[in-house]
C-alpha atoms as a PDB file:
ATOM      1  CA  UNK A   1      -2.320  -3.972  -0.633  1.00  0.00           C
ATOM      2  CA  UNK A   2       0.665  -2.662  -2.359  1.00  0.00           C
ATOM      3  CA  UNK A   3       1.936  -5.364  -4.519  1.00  0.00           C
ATOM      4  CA  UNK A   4       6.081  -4.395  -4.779  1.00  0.00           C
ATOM      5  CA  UNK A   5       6.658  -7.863  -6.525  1.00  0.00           C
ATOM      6  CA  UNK A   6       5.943  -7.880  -9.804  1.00  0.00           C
ATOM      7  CA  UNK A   7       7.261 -10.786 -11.295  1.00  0.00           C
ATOM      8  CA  UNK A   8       5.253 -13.957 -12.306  1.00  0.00           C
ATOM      9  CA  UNK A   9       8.112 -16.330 -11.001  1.00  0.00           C
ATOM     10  CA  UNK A  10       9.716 -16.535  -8.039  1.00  0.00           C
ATOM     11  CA  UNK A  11      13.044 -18.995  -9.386  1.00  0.00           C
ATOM     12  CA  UNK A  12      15.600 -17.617  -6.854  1.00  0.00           C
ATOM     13  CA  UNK A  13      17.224 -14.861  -4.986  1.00  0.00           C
ATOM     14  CA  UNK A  14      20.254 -14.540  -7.075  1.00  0.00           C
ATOM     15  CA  UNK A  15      18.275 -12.147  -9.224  1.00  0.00           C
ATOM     16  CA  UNK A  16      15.765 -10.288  -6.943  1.00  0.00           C
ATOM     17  CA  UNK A  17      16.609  -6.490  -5.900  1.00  0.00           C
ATOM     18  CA  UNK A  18      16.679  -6.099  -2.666  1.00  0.00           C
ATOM     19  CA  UNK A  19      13.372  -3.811  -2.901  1.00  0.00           C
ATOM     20  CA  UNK A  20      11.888  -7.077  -4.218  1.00  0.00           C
ATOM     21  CA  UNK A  21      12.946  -8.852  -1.119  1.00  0.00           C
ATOM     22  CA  UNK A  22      11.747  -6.192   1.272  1.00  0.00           C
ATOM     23  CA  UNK A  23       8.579  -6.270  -0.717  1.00  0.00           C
ATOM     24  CA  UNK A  24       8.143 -10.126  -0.114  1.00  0.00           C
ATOM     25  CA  UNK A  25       8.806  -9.957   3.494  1.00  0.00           C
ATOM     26  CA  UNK A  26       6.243  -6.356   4.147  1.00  0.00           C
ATOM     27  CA  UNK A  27       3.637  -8.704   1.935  1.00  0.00           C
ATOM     28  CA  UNK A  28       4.296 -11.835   4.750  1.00  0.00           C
ATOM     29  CA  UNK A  29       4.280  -9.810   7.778  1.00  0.00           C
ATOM     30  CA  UNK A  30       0.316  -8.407   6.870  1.00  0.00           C
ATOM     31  CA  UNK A  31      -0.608 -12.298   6.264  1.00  0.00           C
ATOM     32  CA  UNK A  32       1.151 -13.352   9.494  1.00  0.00           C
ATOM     33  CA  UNK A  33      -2.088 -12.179  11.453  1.00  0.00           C
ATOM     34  CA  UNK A  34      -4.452 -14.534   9.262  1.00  0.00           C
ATOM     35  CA  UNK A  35      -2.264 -17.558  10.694  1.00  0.00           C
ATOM     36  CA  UNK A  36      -3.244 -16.395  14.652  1.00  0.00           C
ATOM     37  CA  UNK A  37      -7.094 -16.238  14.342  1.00  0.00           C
ATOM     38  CA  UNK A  38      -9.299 -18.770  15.188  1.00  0.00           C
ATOM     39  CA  UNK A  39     -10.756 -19.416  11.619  1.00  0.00           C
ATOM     40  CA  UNK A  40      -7.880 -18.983   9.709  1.00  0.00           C
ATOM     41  CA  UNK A  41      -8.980 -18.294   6.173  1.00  0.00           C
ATOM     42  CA  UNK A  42      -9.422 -15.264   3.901  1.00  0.00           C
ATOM     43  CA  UNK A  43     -10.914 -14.817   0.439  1.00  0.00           C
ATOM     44  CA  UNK A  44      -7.823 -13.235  -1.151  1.00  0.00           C
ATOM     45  CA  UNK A  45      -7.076 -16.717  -3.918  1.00  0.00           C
ATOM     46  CA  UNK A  46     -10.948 -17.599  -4.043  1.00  0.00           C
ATOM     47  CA  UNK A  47     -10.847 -19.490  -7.219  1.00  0.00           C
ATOM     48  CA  UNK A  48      -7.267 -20.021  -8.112  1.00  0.00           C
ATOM     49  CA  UNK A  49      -5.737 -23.472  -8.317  1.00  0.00           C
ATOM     50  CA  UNK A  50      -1.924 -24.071  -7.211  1.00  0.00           C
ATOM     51  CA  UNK A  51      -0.402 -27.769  -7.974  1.00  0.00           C
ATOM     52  CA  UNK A  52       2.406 -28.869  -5.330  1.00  0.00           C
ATOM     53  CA  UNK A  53       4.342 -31.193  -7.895  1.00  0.00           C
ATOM     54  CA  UNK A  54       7.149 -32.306  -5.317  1.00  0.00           C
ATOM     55  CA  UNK A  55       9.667 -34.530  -7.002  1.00  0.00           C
ATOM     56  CA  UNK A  56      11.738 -34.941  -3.682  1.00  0.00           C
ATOM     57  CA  UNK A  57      10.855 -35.932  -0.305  1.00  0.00           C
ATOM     58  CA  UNK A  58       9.370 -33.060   1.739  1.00  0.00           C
ATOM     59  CA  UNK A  59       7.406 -32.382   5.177  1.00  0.00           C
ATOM     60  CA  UNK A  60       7.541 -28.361   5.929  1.00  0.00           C
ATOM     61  CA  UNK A  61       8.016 -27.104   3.193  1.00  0.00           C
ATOM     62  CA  UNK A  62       5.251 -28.916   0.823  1.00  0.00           C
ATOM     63  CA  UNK A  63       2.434 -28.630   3.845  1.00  0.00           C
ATOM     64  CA  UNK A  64       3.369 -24.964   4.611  1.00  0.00           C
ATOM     65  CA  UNK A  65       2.682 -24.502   0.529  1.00  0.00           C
ATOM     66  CA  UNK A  66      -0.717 -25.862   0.604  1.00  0.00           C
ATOM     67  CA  UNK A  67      -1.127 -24.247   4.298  1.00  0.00           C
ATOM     68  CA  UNK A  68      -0.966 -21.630   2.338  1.00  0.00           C
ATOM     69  CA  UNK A  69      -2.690 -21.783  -0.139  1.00  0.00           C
ATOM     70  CA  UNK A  70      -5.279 -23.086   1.467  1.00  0.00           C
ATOM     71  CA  UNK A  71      -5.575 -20.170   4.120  1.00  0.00           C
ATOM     72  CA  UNK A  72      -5.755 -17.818   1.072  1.00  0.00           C
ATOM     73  CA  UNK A  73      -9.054 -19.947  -0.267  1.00  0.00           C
ATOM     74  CA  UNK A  74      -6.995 -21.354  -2.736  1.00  0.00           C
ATOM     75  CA  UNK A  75      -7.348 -24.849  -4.692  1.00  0.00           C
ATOM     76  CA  UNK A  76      -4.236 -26.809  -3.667  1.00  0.00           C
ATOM     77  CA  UNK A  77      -3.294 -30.025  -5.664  1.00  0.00           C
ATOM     78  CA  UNK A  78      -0.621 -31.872  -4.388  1.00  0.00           C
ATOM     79  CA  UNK A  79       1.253 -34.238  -6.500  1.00  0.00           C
ATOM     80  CA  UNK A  80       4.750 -36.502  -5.541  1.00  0.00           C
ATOM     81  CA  UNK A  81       6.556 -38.108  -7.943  1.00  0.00           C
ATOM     82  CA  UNK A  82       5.638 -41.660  -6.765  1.00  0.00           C
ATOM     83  CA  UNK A  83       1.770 -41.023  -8.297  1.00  0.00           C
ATOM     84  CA  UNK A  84       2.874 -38.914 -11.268  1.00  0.00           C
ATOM     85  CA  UNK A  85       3.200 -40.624 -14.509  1.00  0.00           C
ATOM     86  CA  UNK A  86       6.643 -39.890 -14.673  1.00  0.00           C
ATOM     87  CA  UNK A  87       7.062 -43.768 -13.359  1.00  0.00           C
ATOM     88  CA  UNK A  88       5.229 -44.923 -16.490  1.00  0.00           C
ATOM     89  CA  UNK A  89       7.812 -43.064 -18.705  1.00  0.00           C
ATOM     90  CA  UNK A  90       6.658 -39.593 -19.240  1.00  0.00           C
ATOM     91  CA  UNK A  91       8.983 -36.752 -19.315  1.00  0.00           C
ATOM     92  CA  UNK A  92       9.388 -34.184 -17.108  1.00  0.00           C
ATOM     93  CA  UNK A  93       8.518 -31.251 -19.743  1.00  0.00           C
ATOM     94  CA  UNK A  94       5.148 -33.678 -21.015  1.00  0.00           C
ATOM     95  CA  UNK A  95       4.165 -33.918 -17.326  1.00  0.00           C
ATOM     96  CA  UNK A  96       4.670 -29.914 -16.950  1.00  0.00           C
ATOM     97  CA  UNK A  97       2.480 -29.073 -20.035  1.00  0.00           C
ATOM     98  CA  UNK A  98       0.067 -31.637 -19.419  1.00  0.00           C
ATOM     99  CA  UNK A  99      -0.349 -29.669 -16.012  1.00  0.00           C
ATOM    100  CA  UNK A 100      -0.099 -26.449 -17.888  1.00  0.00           C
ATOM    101  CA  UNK A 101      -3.435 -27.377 -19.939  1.00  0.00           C
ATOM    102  CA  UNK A 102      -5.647 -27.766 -16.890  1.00  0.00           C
ATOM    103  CA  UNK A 103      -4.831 -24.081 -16.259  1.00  0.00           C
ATOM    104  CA  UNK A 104      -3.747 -23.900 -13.049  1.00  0.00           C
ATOM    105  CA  UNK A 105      -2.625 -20.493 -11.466  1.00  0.00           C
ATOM    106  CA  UNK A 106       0.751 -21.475  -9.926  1.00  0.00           C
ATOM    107  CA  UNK A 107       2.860 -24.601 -10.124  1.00  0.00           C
ATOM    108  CA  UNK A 108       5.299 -25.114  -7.224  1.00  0.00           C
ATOM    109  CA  UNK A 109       8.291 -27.770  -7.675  1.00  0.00           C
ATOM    110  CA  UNK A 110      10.587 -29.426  -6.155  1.00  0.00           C
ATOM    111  CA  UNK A 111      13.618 -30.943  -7.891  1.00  0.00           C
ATOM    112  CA  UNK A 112      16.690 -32.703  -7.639  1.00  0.00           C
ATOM    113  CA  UNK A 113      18.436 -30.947 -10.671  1.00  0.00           C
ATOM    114  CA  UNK A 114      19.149 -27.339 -10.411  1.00  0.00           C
ATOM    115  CA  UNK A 115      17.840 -25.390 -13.092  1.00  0.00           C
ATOM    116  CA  UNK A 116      14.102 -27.503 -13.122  1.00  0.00           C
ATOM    117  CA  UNK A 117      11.586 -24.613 -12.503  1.00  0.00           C
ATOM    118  CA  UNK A 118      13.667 -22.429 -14.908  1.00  0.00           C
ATOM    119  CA  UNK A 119      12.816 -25.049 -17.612  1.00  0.00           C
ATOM    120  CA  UNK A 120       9.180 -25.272 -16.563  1.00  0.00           C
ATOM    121  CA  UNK A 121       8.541 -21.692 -16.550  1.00  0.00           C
ATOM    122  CA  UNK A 122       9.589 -21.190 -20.053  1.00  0.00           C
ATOM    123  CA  UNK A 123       6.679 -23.297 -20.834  1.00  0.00           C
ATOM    124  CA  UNK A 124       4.311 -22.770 -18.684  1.00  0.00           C
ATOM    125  CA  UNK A 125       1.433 -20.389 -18.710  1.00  0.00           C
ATOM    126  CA  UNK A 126       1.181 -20.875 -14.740  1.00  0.00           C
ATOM    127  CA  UNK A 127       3.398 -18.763 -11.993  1.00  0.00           C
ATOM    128  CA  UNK A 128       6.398 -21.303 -11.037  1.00  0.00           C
ATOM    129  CA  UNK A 129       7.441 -20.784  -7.495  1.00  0.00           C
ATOM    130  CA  UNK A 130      10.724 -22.932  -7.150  1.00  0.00           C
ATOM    131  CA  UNK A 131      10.584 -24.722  -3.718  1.00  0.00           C
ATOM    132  CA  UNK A 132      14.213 -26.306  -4.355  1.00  0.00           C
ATOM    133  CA  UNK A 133      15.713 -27.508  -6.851  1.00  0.00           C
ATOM    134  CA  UNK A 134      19.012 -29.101  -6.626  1.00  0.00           C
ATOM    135  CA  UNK A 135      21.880 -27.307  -4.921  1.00  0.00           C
ATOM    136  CA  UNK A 136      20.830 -24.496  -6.394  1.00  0.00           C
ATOM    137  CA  UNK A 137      18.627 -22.114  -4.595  1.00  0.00           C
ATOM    138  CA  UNK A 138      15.538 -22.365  -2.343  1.00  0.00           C
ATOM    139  CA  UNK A 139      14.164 -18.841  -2.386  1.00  0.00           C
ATOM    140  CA  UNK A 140      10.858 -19.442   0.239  1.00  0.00           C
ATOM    141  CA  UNK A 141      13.405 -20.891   2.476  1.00  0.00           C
ATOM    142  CA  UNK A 142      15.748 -17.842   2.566  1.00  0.00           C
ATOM    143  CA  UNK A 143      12.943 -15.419   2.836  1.00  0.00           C
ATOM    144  CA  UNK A 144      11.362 -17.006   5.888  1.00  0.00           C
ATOM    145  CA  UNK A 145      14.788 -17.184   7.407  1.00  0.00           C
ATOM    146  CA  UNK A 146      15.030 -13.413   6.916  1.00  0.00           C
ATOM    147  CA  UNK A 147      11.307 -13.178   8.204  1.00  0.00           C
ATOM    148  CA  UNK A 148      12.471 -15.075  11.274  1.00  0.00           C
ATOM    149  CA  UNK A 149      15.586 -12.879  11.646  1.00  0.00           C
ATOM    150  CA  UNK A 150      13.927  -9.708  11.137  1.00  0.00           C
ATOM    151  CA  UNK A 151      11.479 -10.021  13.531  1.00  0.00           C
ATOM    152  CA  UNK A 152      13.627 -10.918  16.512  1.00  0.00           C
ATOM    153  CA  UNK A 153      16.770  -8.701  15.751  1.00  0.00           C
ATOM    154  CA  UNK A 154      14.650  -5.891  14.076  1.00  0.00           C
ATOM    155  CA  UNK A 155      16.847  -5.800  10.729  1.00  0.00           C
ATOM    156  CA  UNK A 156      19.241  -7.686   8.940  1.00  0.00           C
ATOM    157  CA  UNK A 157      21.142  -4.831   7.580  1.00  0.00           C
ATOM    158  CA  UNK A 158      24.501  -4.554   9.607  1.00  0.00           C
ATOM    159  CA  UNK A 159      24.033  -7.882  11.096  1.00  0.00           C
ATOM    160  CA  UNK A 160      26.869 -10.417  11.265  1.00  0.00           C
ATOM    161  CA  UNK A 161      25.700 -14.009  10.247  1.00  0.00           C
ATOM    162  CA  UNK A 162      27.380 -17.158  10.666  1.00  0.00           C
ATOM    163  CA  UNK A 163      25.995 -20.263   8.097  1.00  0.00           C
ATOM    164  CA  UNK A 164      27.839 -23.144   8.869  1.00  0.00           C
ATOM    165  CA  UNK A 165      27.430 -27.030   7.709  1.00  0.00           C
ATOM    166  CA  UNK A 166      27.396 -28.653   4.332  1.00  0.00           C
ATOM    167  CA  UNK A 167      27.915 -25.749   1.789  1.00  0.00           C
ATOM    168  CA  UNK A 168      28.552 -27.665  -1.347  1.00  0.00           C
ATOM    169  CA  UNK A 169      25.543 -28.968  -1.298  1.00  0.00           C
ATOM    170  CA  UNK A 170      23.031 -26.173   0.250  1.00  0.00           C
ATOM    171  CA  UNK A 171      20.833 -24.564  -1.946  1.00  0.00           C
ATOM    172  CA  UNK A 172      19.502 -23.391   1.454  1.00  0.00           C
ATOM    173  CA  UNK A 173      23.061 -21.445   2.056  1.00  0.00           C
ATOM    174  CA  UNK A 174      22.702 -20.551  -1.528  1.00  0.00           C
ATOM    175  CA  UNK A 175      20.124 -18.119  -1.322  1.00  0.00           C
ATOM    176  CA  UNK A 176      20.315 -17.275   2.249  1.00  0.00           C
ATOM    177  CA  UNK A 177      24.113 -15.584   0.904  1.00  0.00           C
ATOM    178  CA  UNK A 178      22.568 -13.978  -1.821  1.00  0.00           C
ATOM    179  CA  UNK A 179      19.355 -12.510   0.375  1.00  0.00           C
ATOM    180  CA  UNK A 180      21.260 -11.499   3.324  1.00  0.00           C
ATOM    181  CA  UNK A 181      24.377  -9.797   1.577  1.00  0.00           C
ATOM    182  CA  UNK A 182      21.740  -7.953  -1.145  1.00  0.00           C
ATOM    183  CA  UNK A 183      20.266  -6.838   2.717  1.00  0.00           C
ATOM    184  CA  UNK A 184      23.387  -5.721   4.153  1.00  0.00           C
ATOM    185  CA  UNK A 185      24.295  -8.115   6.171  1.00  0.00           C
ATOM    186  CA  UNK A 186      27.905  -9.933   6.733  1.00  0.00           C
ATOM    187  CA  UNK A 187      27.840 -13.358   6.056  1.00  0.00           C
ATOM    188  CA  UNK A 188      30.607 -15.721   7.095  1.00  0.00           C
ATOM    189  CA  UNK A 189      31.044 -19.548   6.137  1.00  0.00           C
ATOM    190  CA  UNK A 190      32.495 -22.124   7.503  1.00  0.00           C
ATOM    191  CA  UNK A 191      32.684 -26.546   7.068  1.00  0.00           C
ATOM    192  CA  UNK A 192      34.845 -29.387   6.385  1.00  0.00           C
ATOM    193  CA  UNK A 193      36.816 -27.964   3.612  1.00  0.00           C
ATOM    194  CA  UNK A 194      35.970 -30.418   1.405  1.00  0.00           C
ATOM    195  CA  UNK A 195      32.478 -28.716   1.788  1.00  0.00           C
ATOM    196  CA  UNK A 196      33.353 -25.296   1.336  1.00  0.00           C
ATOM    197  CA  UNK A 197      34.148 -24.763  -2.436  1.00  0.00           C
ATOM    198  CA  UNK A 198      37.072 -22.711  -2.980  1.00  0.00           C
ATOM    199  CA  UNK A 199      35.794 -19.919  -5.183  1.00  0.00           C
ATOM    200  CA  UNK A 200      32.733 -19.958  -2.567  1.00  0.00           C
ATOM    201  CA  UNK A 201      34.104 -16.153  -1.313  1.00  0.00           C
ATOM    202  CA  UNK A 202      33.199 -14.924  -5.159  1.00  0.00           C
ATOM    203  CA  UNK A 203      29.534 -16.076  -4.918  1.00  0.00           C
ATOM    204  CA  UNK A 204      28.586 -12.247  -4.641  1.00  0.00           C
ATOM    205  CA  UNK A 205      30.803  -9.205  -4.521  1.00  0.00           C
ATOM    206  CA  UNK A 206      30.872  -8.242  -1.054  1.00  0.00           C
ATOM    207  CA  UNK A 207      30.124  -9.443   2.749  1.00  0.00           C
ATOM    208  CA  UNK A 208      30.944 -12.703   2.334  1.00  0.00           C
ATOM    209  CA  UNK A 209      33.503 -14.477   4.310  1.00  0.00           C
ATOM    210  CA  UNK A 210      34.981 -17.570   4.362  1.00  0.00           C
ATOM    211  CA  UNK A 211      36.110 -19.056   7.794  1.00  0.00           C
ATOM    212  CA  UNK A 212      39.289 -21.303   8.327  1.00  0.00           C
ATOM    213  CA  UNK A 213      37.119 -22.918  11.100  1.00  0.00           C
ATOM    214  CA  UNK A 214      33.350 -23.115  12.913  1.00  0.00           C
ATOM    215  CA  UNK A 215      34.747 -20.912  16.124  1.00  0.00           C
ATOM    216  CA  UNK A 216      35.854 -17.975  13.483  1.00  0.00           C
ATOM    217  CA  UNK A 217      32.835 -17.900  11.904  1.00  0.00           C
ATOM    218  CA  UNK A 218      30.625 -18.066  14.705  1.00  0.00           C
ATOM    219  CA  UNK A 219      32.659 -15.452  16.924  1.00  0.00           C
ATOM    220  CA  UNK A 220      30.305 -12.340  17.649  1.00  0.00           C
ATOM    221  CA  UNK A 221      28.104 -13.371  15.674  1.00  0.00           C
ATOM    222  CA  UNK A 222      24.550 -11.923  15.960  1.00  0.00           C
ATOM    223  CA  UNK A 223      22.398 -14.847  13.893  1.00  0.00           C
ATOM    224  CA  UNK A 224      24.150 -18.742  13.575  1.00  0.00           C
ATOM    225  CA  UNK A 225      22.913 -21.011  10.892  1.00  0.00           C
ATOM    226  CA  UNK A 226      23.128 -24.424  10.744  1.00  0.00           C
ATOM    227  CA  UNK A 227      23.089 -26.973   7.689  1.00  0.00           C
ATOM    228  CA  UNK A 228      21.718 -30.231   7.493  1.00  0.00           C
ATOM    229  CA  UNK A 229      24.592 -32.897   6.393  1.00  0.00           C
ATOM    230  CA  UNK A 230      22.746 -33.686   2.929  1.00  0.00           C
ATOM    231  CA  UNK A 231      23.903 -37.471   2.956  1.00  0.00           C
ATOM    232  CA  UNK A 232      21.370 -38.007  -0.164  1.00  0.00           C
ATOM    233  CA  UNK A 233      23.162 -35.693  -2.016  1.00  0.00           C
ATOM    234  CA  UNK A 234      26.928 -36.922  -1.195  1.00  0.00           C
ATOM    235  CA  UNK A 235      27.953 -39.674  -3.168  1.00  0.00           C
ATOM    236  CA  UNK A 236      31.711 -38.948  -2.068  1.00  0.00           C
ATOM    237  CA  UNK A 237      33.461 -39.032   1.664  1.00  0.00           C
ATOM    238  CA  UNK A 238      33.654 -35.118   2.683  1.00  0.00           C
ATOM    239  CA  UNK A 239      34.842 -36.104   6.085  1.00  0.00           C
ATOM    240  CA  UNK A 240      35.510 -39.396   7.594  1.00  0.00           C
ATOM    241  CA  UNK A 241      32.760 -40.296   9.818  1.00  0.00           C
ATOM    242  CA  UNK A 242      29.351 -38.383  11.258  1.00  0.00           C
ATOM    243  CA  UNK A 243      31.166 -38.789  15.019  1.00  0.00           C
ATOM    244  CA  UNK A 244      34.258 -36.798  13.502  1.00  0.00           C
ATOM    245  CA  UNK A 245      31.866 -34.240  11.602  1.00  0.00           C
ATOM    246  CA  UNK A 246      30.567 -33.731  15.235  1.00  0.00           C
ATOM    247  CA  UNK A 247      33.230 -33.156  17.000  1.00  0.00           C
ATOM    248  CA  UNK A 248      34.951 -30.597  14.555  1.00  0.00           C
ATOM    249  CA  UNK A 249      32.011 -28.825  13.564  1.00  0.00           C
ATOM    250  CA  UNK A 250      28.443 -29.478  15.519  1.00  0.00           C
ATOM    251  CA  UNK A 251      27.145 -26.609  17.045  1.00  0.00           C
ATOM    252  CA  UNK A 252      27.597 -27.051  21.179  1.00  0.00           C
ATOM    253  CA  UNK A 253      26.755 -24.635  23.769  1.00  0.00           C
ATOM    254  CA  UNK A 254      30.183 -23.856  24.489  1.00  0.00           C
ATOM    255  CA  UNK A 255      30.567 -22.872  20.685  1.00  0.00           C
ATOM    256  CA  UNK A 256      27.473 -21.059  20.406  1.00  0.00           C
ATOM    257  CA  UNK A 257      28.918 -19.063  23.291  1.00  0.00           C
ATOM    258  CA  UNK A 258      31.313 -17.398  21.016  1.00  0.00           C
ATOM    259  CA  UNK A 259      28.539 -15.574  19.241  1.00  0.00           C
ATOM    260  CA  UNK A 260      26.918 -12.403  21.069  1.00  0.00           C
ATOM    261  CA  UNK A 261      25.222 -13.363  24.259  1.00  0.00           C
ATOM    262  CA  UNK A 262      21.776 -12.651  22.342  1.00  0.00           C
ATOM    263  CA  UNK A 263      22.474 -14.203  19.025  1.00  0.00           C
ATOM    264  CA  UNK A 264      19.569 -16.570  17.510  1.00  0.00           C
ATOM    265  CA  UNK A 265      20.107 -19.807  16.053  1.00  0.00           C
ATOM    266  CA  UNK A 266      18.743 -21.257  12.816  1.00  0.00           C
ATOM    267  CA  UNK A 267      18.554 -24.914  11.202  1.00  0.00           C
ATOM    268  CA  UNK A 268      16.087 -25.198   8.146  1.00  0.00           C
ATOM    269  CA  UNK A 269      15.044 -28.969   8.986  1.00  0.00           C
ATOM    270  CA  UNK A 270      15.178 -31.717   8.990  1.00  0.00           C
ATOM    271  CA  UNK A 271      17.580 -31.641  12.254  1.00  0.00           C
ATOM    272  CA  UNK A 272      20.348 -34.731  12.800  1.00  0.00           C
ATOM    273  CA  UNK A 273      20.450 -34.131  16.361  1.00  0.00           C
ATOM    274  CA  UNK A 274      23.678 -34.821  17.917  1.00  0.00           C
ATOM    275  CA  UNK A 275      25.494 -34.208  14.628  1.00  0.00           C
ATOM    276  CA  UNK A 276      25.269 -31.006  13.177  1.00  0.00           C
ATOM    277  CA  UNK A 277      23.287 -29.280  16.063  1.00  0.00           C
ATOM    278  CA  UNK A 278      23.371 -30.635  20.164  1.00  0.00           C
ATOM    279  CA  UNK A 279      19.956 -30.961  21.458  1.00  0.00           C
ATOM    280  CA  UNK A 280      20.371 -28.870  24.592  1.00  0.00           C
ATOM    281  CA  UNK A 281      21.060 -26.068  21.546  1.00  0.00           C
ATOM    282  CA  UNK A 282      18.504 -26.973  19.309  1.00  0.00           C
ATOM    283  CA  UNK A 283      15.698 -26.808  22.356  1.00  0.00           C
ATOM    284  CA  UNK A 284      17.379 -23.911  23.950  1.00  0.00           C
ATOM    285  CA  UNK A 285      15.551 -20.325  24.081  1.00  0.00           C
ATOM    286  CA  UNK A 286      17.970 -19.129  21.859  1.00  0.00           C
ATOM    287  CA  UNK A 287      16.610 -21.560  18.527  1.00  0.00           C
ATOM    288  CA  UNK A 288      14.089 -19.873  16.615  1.00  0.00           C
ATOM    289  CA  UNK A 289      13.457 -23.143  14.565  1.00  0.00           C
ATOM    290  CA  UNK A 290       9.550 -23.449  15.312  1.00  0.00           C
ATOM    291  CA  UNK A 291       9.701 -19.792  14.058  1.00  0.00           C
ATOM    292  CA  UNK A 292      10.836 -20.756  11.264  1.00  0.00           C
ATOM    293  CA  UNK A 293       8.626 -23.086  10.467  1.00  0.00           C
ATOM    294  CA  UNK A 294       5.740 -20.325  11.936  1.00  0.00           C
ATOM    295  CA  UNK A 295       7.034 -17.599   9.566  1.00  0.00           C
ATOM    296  CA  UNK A 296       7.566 -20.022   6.419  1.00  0.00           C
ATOM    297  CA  UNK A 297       3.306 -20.175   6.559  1.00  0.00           C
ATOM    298  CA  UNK A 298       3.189 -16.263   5.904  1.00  0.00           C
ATOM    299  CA  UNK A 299       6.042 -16.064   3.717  1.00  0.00           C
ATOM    300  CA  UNK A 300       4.163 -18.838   1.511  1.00  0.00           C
ATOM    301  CA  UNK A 301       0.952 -17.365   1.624  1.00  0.00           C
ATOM    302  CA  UNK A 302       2.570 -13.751   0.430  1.00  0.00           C
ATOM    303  CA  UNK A 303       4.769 -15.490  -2.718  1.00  0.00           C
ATOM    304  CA  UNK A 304       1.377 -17.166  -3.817  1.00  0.00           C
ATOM    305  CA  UNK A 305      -0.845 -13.858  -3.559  1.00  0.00           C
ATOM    306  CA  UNK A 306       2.192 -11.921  -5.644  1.00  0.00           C
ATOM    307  CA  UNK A 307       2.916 -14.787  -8.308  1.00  0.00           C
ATOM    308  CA  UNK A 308      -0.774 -15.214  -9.070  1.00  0.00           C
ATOM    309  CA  UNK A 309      -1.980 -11.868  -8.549  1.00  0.00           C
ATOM    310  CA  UNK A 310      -4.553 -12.276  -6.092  1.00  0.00           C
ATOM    311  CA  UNK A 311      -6.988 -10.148  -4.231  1.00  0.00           C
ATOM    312  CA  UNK A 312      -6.524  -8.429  -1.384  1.00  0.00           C
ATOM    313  CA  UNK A 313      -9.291  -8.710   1.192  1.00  0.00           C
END
């Protein structure tokens, strides 16, 4: 198996090519068969240990990670910051190097503070695969979104792509703006302007848009993504009430009728039904959100066999 991803970390988008990318998503799409047999397991990690050291709540994201690693015959540790001896007073960079000297192969985190697995990989002799940190970026996230949008529209070059929600606080919009534009596709933004940053248009040099309102940004659009309001991360009022936030800017049927008659709709979990997304939407033929969740499996499993070098079998 061609491996087109030669970096030991994967810490974001911001600063893969977008041969990296396509490399990442061509590596998923020959592990998406392992995920459809009946014994779902290969050789290709036999031996290799990968710790999960989750510092934030998580349910897809941390169980697709040891899915995966698991399905590859990998080790998987999984660690949350409740059991890690971080409550007895131990610092974060302790805590990584104590890891780092039971010699594991990859180290996956999740943080509140941006810039977390940038720290650990300076010194660490493990792969870090940043599964969030912050608002910053969350690079698995954005590739199985483009794994999910590939395979139902066929590319992503060309496409037009509405992300609409929280934006201040999405590292999820973060990287899906970096992937998709580095792709070719048009990205347009829209939210409670207290949620859209002002300089948000200068996040990368071209294709992306920002809206004066959710019906702009979702109007022909061929792919509609929608944000989780991230109360835990708001310690200010963006808008006035949740009711109001729906009203203005939840995705309904009749606005999801402004976008192409076969555009897809995407929401990278946890849903608040009624708020950001109406159910009849979410459970509609036109959500791909359980393919989301299908996809992030494979996407997983490839960023593990390319940060640790695996074998293919």
């Amino acid at each position: 198996m061609e491996k087109p991803f030669r970096r030991r970390d994967l810490l974001g988008i911001r600063n893969l090519s977008a041969d990296e990318i396509v490399g990442i998503l061509n590596t998923a799409e020959n592990f998406r068969e392992i995920n459809s047999r009946e014994i779902k397991k290969v050789p290709t990690l036999r031996g290799k240990t990968v710790i999960n050291l989750f510092f934030e709540s998580s349910t897809r994201t941390r169980t697709s990670f040891e899915l995966a690693a698991k399905r590859l015959s990998a080790d998987a540790v999984n660690i949350s910051v409740s059991s890690s001896a971080l409550t007895k007073g131990e610092t974060l960079l302790d805590t990584a190097m104590n890891l780092d000297a039971m010699s594991p192969d990859c180290i996956v985190v999740r943080h509140a503070s941006a810039g977390v697995p940038h720290q650990l990989a300076k010194v660490s002799k493990a792969a870090i695969v940043n599964a969030g940190d912050g608002a910053n970026e969350h690079p698995t996230q954005a590739l199985l979104d483009a794994m999910t949008i590939r395979e139902h529209k066929g590319k992503i070059d060309g496409l037009e792509v509405a992300i609409v929600g929280d934006i201040l606080h999405s590292r999820v919009a973060r990287s899906n703006i970096h992937l998709l534009t580095k792709l070719g596709a048009k990205v347009r933004v829209a939210g409670p302007k207290t949620l859209v940053p002002d300089d948000f248009a200068h996040l990368v040099e071209k294709n992306l848009f920002v809206s004066k309102n959710i019906e702009e940004a979702i109007e022909g659009a061929d792919v509609v993504m929608i944000l989780r309001i991230q109360k835990e991360r708001q310690d200010s009022a963006y808008f006035p009430t949740l009711r109001e936030y729906s009203i203005h800017y939840g995705l309904t049927n009749e606005r999801l009728n402004l976008a192409k008659s076969d555009a897809i709709v995407l929401h990278p979990g946890p849903m608040n039904r009624g708020i950001e997304i109406a159910s009849e939407v979410a459970d509609s033929s036109r959500s791909l959100i359980l393919d989301q969740v299908k996809y992030g499996v494979a996407v997983r499993m490839a960023v593990l066999y390319l940060a640790t070098g695996g074998n293919p079998s």
